[in-house]
Protein backbone atom coordinates (compact mmCIF):
# COMPACT_ATOMS: atom_id res chain seq x y z
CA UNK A 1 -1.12 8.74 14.81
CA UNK A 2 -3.42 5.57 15.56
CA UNK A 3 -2.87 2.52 13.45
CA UNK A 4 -4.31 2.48 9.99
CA UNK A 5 -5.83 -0.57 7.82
CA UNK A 6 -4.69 -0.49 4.13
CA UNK A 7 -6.53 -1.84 1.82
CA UNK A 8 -6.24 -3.06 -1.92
CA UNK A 9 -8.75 -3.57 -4.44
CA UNK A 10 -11.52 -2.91 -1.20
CA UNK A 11 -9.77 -6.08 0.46
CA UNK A 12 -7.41 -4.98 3.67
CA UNK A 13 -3.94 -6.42 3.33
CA UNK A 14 -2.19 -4.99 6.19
CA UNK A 15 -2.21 -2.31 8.89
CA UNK A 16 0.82 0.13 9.73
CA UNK A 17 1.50 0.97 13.63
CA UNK A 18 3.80 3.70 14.75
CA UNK A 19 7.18 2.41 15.46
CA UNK A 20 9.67 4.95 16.98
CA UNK A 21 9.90 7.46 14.38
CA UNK A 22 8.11 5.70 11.79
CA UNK A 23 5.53 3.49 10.71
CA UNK A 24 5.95 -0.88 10.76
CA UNK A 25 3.58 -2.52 8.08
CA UNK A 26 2.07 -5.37 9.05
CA UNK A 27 0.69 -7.73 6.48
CA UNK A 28 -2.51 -9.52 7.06
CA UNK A 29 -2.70 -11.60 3.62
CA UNK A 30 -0.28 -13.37 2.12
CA UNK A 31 0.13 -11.56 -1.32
CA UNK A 32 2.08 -8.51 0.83
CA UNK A 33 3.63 -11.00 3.11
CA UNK A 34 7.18 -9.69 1.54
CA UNK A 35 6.53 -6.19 3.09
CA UNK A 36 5.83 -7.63 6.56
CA UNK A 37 7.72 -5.75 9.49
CA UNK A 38 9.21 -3.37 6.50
CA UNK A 39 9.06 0.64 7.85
CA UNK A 40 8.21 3.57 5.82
CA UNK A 41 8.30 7.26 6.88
CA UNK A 42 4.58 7.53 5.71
CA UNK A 43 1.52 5.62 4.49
CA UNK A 44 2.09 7.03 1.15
CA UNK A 45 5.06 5.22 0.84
CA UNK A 46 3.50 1.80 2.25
CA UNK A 47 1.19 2.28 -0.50
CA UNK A 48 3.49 3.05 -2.72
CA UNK A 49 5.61 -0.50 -2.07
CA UNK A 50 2.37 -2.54 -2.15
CA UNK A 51 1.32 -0.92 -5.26
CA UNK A 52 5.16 -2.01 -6.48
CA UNK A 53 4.90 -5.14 -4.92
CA UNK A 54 1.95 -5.98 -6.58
CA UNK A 55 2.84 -4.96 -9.79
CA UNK A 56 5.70 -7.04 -10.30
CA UNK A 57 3.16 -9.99 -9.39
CA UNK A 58 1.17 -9.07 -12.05
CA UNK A 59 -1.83 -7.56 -10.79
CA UNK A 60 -3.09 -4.83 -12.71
CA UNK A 61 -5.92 -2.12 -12.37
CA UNK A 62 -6.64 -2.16 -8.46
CA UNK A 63 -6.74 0.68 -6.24
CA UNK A 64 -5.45 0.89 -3.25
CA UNK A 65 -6.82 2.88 -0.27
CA UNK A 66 -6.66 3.52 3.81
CA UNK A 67 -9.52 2.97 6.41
CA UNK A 68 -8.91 4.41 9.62
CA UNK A 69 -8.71 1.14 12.37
């Protein structure tokens, strides 16, 4: 697997790299900054924490999504 951009709301926030066994997110604006250097076993789950980060920071009705770097 090649890195991946993730995006929020159309805007990217951070790409994930493979790292060993799994993938190392790596924030690129400041609202994810929290989830920096964090690992997941997949970009589901990324997305998944970025949707939870988010939420608890009260954004509402944005969609996240992947764009192949």
């Amino acid at each position: 697997m090649s890195k991946q951009v993730i995006e929020y709301d159309g805007e990217a926030v951070g790409v994930v790299v493979p790292d060993e066994d799994r993938l190392k997110f790596l924030a690129v604006k400041y609202h994810v900054w929290d989830l920096d250097a964090q690992r997941f076993r997949s970009v589901d789950e990324a997305r998944a924490a970025i949707r939870n980060l988010l939420a608890g920071q009260g954004a509402r009705n944005h969609q996240i999504g992947i764009a192949a770097a």
